[in-house]
Protein backbone atom coordinates (compact mmCIF):
# COMPACT_ATOMS: atom_id res chain seq x y z
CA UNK A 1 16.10 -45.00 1.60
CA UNK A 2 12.68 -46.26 1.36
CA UNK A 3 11.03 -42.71 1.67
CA UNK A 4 13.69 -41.12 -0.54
CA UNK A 5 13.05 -43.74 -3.47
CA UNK A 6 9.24 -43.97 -2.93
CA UNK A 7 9.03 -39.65 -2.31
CA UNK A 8 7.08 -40.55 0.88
CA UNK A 9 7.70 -38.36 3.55
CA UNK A 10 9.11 -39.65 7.19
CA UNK A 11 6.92 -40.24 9.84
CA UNK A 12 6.90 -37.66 12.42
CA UNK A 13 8.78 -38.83 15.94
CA UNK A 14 10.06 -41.63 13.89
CA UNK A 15 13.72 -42.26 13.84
CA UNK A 16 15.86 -45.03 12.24
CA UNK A 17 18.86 -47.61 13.49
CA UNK A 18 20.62 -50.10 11.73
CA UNK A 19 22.33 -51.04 8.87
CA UNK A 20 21.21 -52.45 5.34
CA UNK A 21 22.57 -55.04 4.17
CA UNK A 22 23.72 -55.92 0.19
CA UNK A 23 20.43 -58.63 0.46
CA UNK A 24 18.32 -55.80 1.68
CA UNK A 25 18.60 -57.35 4.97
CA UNK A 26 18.34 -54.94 8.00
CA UNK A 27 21.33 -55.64 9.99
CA UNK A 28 21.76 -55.16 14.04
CA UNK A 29 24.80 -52.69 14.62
CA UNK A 30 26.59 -51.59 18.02
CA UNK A 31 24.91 -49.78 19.99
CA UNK A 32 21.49 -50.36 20.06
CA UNK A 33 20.87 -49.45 23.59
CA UNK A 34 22.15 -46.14 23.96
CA UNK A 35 20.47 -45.37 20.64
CA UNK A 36 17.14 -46.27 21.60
CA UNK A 37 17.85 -44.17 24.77
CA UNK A 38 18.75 -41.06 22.79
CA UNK A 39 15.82 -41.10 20.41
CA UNK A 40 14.02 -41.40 23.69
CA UNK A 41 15.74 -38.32 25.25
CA UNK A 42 14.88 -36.16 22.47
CA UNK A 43 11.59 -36.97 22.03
CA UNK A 44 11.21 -39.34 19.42
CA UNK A 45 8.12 -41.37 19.90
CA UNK A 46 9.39 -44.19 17.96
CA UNK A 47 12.34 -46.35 16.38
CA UNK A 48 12.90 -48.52 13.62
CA UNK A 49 15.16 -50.87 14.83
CA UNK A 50 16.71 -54.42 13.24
CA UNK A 51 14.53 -57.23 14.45
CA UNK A 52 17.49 -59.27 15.31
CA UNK A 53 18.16 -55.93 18.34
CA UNK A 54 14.43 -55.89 19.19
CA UNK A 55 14.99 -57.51 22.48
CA UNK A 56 17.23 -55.14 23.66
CA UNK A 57 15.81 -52.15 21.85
CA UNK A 58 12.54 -52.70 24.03
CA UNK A 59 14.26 -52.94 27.40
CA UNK A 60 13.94 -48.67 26.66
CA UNK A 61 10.92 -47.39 27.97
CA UNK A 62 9.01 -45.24 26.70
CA UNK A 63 9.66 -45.22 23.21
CA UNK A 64 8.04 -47.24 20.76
CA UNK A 65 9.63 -50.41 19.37
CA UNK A 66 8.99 -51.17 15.19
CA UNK A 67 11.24 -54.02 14.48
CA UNK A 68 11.86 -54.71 10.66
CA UNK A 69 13.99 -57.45 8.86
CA UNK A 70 14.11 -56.30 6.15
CA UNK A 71 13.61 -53.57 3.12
CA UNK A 72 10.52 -54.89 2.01
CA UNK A 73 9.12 -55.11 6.20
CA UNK A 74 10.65 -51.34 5.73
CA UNK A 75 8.72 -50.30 2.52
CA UNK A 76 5.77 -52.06 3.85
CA UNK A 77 5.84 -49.78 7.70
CA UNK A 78 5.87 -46.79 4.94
CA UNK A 79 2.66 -48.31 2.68
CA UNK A 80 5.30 -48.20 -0.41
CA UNK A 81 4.44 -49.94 -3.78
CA UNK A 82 6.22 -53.09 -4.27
């Protein structure tokens, strides 16, 4: 959303799990685990995760863990405007 609204392109290796809320709140959703684990399989360096599922995000190794709360913590990873 952010990067389609700001025309920013996507970081490279960088994929995206979770769910946004009506607040703009980044909500945990099932399944965190085997997510993580996939972008890891197919060679995804990183993962935006909800911070609420960062503890079990990071028990994936080898994959980097960005944990955001929110769409502003989101716009801010992506060096939007405000």
């Amino acid at each position: 959303m952010v990067s389609a609204a700001q025309n920013l392109p996507t970081p490279s290796g960088l994929v995206a799990f979770g769910e946004v809320g009506l607040t703009g709140a980044i909500r945990p959703v099932a399944g965190i685990l085997p997510a993580v684990h996939a972008a890891r399989l197919h060679g995804f360096e990183a993962i935006l995760v909800p911070a609420a599922a960062r503890g079990e995000a990071e028990l994936v190794d080898g994959i980097r863990v960005v944990p955001v709360a929110s769409i502003a913590e989101l716009a801010e990873y992506y060096g939007a405007e405000p």
